[in-house]
Protein backbone atom coordinates (compact mmCIF):
# COMPACT_ATOMS: atom_id res chain seq x y z
CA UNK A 1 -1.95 -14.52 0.20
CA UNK A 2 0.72 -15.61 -1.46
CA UNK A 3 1.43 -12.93 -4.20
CA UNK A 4 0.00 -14.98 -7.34
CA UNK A 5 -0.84 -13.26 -10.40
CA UNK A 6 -5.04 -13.24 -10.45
CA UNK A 7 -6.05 -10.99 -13.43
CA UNK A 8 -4.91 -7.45 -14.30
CA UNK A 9 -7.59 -4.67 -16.08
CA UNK A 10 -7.23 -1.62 -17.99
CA UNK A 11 -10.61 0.33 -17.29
CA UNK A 12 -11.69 3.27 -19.58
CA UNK A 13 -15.37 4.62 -20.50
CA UNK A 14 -15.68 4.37 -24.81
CA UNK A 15 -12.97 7.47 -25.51
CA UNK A 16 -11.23 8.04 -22.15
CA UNK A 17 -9.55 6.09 -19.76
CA UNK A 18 -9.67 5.55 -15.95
CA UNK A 19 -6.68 7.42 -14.25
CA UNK A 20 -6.18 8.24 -10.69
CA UNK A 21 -7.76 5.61 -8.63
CA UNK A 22 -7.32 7.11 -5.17
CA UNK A 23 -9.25 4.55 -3.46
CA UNK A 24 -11.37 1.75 -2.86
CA UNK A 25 -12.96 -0.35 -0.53
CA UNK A 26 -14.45 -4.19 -0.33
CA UNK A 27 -18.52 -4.33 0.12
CA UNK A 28 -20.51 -6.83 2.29
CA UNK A 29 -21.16 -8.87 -1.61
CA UNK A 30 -16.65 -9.37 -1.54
CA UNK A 31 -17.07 -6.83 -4.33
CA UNK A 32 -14.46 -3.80 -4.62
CA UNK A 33 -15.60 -0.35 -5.06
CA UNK A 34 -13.31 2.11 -6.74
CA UNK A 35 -13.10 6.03 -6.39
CA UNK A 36 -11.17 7.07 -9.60
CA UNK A 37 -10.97 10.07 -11.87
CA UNK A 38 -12.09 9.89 -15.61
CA UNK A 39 -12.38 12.61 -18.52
CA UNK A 40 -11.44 15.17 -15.23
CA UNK A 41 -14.78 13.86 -13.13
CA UNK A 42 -15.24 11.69 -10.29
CA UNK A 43 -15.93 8.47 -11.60
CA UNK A 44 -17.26 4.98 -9.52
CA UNK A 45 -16.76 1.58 -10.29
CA UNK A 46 -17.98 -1.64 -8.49
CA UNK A 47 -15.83 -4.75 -9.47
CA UNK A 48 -16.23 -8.61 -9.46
CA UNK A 49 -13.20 -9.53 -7.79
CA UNK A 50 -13.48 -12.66 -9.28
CA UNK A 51 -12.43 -11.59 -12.43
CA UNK A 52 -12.40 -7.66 -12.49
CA UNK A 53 -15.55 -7.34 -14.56
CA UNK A 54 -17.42 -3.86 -13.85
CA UNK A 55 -21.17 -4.53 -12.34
CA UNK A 56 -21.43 -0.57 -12.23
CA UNK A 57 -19.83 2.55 -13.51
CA UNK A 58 -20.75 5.89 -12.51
CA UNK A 59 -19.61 9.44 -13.09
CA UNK A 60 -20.51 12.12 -11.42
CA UNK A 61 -21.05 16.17 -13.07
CA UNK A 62 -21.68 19.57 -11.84
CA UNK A 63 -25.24 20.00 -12.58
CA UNK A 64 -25.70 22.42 -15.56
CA UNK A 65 -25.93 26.40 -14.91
CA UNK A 66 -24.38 29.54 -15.41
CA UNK A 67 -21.23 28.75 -15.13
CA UNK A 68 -20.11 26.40 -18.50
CA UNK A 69 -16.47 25.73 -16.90
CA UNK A 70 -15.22 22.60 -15.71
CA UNK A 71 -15.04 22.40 -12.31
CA UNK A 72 -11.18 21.12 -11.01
CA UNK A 73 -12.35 17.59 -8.82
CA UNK A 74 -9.73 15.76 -6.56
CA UNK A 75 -10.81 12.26 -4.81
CA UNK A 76 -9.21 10.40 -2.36
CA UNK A 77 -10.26 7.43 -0.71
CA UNK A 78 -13.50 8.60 0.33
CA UNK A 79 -15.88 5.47 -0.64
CA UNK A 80 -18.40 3.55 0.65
CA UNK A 81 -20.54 0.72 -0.53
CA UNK A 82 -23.69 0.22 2.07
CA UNK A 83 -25.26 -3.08 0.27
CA UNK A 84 -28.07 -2.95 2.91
CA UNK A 85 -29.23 0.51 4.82
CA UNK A 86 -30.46 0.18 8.03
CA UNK A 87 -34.13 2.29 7.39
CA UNK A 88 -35.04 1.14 3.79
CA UNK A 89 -33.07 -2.00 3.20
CA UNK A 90 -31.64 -0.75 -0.12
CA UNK A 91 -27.98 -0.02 -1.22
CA UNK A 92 -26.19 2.85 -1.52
CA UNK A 93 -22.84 4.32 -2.17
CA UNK A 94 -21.29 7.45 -0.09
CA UNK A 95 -18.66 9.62 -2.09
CA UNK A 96 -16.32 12.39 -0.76
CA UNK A 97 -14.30 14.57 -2.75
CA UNK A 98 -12.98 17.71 -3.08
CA UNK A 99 -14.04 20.43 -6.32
CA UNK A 100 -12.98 23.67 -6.56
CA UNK A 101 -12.27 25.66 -3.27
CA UNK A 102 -15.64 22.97 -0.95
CA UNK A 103 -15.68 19.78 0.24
CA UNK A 104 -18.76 17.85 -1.38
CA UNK A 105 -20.32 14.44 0.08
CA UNK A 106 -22.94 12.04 -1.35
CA UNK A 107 -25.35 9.52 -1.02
CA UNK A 108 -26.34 7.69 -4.24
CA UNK A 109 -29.05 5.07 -4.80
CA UNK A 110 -27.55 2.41 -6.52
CA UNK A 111 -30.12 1.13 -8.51
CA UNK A 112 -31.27 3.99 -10.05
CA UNK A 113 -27.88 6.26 -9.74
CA UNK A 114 -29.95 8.75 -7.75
CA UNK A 115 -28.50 11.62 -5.83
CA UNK A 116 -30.19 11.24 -2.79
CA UNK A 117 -28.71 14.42 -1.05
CA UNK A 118 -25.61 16.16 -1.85
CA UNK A 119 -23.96 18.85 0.90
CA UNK A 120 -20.46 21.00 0.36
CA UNK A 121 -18.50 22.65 3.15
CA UNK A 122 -16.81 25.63 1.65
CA UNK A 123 -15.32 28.89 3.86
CA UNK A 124 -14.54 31.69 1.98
CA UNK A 125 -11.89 34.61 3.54
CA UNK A 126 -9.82 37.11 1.67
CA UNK A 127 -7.63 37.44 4.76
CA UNK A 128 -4.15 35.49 4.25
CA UNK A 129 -3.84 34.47 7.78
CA UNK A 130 -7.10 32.79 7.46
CA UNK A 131 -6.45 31.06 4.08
CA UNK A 132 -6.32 28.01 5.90
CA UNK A 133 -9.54 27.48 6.91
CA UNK A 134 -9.91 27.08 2.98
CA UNK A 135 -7.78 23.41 3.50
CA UNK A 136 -10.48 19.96 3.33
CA UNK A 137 -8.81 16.34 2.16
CA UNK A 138 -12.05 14.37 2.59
CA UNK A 139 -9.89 10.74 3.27
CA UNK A 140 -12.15 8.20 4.09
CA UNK A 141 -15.27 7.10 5.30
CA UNK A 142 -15.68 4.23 7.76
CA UNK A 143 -18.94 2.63 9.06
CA UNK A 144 -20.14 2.53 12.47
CA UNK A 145 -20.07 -0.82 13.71
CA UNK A 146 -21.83 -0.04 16.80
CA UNK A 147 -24.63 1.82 14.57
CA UNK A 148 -25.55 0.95 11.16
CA UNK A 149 -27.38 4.69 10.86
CA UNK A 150 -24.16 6.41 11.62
CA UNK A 151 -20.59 6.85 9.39
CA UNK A 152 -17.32 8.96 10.02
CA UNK A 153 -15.65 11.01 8.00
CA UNK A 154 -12.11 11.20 8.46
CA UNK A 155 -9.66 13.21 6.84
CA UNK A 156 -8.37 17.37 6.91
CA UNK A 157 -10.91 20.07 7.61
CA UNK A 158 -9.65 23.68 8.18
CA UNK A 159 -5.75 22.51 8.18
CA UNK A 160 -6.15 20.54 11.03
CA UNK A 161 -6.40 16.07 11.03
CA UNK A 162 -10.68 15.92 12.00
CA UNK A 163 -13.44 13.24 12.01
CA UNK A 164 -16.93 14.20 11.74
CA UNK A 165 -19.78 11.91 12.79
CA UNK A 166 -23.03 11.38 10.46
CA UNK A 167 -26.47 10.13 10.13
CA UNK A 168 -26.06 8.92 6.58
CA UNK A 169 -30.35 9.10 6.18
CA UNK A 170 -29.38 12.99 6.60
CA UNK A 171 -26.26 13.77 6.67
CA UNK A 172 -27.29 15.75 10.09
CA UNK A 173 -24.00 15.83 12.03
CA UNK A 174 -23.36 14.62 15.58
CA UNK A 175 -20.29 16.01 16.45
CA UNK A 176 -16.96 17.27 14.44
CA UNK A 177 -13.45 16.50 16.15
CA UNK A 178 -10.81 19.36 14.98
CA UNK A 179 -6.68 18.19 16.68
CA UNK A 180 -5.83 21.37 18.64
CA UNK A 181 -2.43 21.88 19.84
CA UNK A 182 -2.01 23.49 23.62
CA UNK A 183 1.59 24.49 22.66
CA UNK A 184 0.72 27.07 19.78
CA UNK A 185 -2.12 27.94 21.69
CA UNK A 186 -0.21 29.29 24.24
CA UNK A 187 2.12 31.04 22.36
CA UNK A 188 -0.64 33.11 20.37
CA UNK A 189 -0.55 31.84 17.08
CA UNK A 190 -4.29 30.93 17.17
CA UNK A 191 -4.25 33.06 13.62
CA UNK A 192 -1.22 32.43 12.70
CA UNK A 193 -1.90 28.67 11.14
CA UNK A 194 -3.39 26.08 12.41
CA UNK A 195 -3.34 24.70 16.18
CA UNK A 196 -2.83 21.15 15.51
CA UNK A 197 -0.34 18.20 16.38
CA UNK A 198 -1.93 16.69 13.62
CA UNK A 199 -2.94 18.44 10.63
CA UNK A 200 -3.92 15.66 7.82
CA UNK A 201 -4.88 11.94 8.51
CA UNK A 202 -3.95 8.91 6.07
CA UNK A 203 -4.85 6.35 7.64
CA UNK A 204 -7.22 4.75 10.89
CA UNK A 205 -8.47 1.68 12.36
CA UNK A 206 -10.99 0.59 14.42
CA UNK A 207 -10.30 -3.01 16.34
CA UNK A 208 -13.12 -5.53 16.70
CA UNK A 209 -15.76 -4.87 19.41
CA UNK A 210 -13.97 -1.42 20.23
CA UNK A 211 -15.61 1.42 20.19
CA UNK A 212 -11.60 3.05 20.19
CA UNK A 213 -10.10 4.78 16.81
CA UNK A 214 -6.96 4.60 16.30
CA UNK A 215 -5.87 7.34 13.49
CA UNK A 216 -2.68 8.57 12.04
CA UNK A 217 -0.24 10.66 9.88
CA UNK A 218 1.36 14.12 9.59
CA UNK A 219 1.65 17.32 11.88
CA UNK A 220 3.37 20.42 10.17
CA UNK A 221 6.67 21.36 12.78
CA UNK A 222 5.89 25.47 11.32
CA UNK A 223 4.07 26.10 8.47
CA UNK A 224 5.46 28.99 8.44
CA UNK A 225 8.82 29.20 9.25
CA UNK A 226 9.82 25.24 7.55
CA UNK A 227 6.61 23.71 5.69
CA UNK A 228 8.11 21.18 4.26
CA UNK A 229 9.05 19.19 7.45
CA UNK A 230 6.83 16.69 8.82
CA UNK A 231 6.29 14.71 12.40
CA UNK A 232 4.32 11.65 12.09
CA UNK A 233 1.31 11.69 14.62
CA UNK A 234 -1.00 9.06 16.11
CA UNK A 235 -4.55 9.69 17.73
CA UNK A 236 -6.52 7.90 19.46
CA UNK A 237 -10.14 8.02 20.39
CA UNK A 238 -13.64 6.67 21.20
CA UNK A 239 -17.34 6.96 19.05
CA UNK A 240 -17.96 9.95 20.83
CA UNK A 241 -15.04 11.99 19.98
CA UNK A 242 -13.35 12.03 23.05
CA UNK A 243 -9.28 11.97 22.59
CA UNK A 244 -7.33 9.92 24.83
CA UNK A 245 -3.49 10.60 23.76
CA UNK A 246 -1.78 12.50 20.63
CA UNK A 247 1.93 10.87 19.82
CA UNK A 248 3.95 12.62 17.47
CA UNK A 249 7.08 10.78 16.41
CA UNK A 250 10.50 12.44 14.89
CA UNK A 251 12.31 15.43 15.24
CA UNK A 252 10.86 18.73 16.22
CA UNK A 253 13.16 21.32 16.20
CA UNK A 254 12.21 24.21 14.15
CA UNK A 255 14.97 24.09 11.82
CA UNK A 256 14.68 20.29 11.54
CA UNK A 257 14.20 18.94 7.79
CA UNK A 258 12.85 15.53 8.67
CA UNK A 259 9.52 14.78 6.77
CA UNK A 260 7.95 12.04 8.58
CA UNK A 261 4.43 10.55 7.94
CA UNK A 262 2.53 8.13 9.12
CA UNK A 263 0.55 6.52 6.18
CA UNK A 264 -1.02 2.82 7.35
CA UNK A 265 -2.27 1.94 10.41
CA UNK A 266 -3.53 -1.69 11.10
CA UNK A 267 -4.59 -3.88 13.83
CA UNK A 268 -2.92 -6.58 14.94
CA UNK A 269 -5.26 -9.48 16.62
CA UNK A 270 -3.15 -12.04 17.92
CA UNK A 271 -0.80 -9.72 19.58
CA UNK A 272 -3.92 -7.15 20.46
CA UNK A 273 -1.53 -4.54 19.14
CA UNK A 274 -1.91 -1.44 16.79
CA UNK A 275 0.93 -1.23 13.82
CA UNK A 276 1.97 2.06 12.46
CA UNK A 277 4.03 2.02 9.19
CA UNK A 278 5.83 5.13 8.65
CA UNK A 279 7.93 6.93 6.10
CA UNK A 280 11.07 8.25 8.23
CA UNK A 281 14.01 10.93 6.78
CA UNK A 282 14.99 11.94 10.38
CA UNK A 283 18.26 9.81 11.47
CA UNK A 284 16.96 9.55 15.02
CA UNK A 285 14.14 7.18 13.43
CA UNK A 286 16.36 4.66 11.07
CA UNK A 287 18.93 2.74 13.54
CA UNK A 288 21.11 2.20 11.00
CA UNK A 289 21.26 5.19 9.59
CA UNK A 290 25.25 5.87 10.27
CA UNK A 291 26.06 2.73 7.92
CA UNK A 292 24.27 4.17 4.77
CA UNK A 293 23.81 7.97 5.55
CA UNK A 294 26.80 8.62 3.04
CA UNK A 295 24.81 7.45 0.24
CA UNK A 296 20.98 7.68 1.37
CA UNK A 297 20.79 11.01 3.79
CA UNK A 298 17.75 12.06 2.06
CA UNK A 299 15.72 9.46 1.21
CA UNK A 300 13.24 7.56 2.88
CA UNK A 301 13.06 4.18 5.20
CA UNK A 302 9.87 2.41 6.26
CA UNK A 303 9.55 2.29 10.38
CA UNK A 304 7.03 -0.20 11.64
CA UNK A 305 5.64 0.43 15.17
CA UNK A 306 4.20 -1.59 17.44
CA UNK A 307 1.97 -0.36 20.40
CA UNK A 308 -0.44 -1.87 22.86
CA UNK A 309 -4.28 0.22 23.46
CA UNK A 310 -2.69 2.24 25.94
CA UNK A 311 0.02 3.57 23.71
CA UNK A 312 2.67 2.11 25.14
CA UNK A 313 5.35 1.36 22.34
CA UNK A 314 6.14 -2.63 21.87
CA UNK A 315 8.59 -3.07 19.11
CA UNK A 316 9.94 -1.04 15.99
CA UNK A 317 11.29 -2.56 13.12
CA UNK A 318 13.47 -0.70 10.31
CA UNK A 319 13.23 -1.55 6.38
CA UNK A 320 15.77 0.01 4.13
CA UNK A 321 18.13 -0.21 1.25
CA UNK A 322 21.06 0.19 2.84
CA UNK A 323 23.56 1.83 0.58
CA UNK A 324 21.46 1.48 -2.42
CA UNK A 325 20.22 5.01 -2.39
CA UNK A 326 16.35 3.71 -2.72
CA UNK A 327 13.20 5.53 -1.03
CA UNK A 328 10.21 3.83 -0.22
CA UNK A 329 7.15 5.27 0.60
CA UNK A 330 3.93 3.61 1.62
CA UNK A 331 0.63 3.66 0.06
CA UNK A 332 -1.77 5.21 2.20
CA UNK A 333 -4.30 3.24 4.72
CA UNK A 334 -2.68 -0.09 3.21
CA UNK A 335 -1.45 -1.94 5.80
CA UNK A 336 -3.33 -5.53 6.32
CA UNK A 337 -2.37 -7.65 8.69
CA UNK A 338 -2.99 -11.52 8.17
CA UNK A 339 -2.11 -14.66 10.21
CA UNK A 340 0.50 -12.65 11.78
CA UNK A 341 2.23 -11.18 8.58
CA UNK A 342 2.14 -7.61 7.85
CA UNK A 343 0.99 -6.84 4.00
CA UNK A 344 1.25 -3.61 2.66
CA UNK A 345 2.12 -1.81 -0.70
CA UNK A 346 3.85 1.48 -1.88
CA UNK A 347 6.37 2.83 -4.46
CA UNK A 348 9.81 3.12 -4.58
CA UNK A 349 12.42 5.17 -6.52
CA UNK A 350 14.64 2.15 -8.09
CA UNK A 351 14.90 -1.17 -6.15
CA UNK A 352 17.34 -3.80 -4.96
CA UNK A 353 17.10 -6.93 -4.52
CA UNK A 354 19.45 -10.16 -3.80
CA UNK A 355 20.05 -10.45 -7.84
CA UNK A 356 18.99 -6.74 -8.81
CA UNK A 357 19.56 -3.08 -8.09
CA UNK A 358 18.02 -0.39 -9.96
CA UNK A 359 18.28 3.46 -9.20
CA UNK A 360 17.21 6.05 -11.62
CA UNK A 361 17.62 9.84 -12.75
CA UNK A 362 17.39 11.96 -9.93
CA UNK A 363 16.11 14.97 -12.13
CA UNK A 364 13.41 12.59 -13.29
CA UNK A 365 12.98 9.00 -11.42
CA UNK A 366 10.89 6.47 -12.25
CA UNK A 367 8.57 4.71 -9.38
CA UNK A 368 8.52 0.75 -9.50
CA UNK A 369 5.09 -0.28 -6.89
CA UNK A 370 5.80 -3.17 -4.58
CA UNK A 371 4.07 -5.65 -2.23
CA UNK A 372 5.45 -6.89 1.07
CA UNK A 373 4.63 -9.54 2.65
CA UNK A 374 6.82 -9.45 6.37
CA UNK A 375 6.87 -11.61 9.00
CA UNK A 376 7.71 -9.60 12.01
């Protein structure tokens, strides 16, 4: 808790090395299990966190047919380490990840590496207004706590920010949540792109005995017209899929070039508060903005937010460079929140501290990670 040094690894498999660990996730044993890619294929890795030694290593191939060609994989943070199913009492790891143009998910035994079942969504259009429906980011998975047979899927389906609800025994589904958006709806643009005031999730939480989620990150202002600007959105809802309030946060006029996201969500216990921790370009979300606009217009400030369960906003808290011309952007889904203090990590182009300041070629910056530990 206090930012000590523990142990550092360098993982690689005989002739290749790990790269891209998207995510990972702590087990009921206190071990962490990794979702990475290796050699171009999703790989798995269960760590002693004691001292980073790997217990298990895993990686995962199209099974052999017609088709010799390697198959292009993406993973996220789509992991989960069941030490002790519910029916059978044995362990298991869930996978989600995304090859070629479907969205795969799997159970695997973990003591004999056994694909237990495998299923892929996939939708397949040659019509361009419909391309969309071709759009999956399988994020995470999260256990019921309520029910040890069920697990959520959270993450992009069909452009739009969706959960889907599982038996993991079967993968049979119990309902799939899809964000709408009345607005578009209205005006006729149901083929246009997606209906959504959210259209990709980063992050969620679920509070202790709650049966409320509490999900957030990104909703496109017009995909077609300006896709590179971004509102940051906030969901909530309850184990059945029933929404109870959509916030979206920044500015959302169609010409507006403010790429907001929301990346971490957390819950805060001794406040009973949810904290959002957003990336903000849009001046109406940095305060301060008019003392350091000259030299940091475009890049990016960290906005904390603070909101009780029934979504009224609390507090808001800024964190910038000032006129250092630094961005910082948060990891996704890594907000912790401990004995009141706020923990989460990122990158940053250059930093600046009371004794340093470092910025770096704009045509090709370097990214320093950080921790912060703040005491709101």
């Amino acid at each position: 808790m206090e930012g000590n040094w523990k142990w550092g690894k360098f993982y690689y498999n005989v002739s290749y090395a790990v790269s891209t660990i998207s995510g990972c996730s702590m087990d009921g044993n206190g071990n962490l299990v990794a979702f990475a890619i290796g050699d171009s294929k999703p790989i798995l890795l269960e760590i002693d966190t004691k001292d980073g030694t790997v217990s298990k290593f895993i990686s995962f191939d199209r099974k052999s047919g017609g088709d010799k060609s390697m198959p292009l994989f993406h993973s996220f943070n789509a992991i989960y380490h069941d030490t002790n199913d519910v029916d059978d009492g044995l362990a298991y790891y869930y996978i989600s990840f995304f090859q070629d143009d479907s969205l795969q998910i799997v159970r695997v035994k973990r003591e004999t590496k056994e694909i237990v079942w495998n299923y892929q969504y996939k939708y397949v259009t040659t019509d361009d207004k419909l391309k969309y429906l071709m759009t999956f980011t399988p994020a995470m998975l999260h256990q019921d706590p309520a029910d040890r047979s069920r697990m959520y899927l959270l993450g992009r389906f069909a452009d739009r920010a969706s959960v889907i609800k599982f038996s993991k025994n079967s993968m049979n589904i119990d309902w799939k949540l899809q964000i709408g958006s009345a607005e578009l709806k209205a005006a006729g643009l149901a083929q246009e792109y997606p209906l959504s005031d959210m259209n990709e999730i980063y992050s969620f939480v679920q509070p202790p005995r709650s049966n409320k989620i509490f999900a957030c990150g990104f909703k496109y202002i017009d995909q077609l017209t300006n896709p590179d600007a971004r509102l940051a959105s906030v969901f909530k809802m309850d184990d059945q899929g029933d929404v109870s309030y959509v916030y979206v946060f920044g500015n959302r006029a169609k010409t507006s070039k403010g790429k907001d996201i929301c990346r971490a969500i957390d819950y805060d216990p001794d406040n009973r508060e949810i904290v959002m921790m957003l990336e903000v370009t849009t001046p109406e979300l940095r305060p301060d903005y008019y003392l350091y606009s000259r030299y940091s217009a475009k890049n990016k400030d960290i906005l904390i937010v603070t909101m009780n369960d029934d979504g009224r906003l609390q507090e808001a808290y800024n964190i910038n460079m000032g006129k250092a011309g630094i961005s910082l952007y948060v990891g996704g889904h890594s907000l912790v929140i401990r004995d009141g203090h706020y923990i989460f990590g990122g990158y940053s182009w250059g930093y600046k501290t009371r004794y340093q300041n470092s910025t770096f070629d704009v045509a090709a910056p370097d990214y320093d990670t950080y921790v912060f530990k703040y005491n709101p």
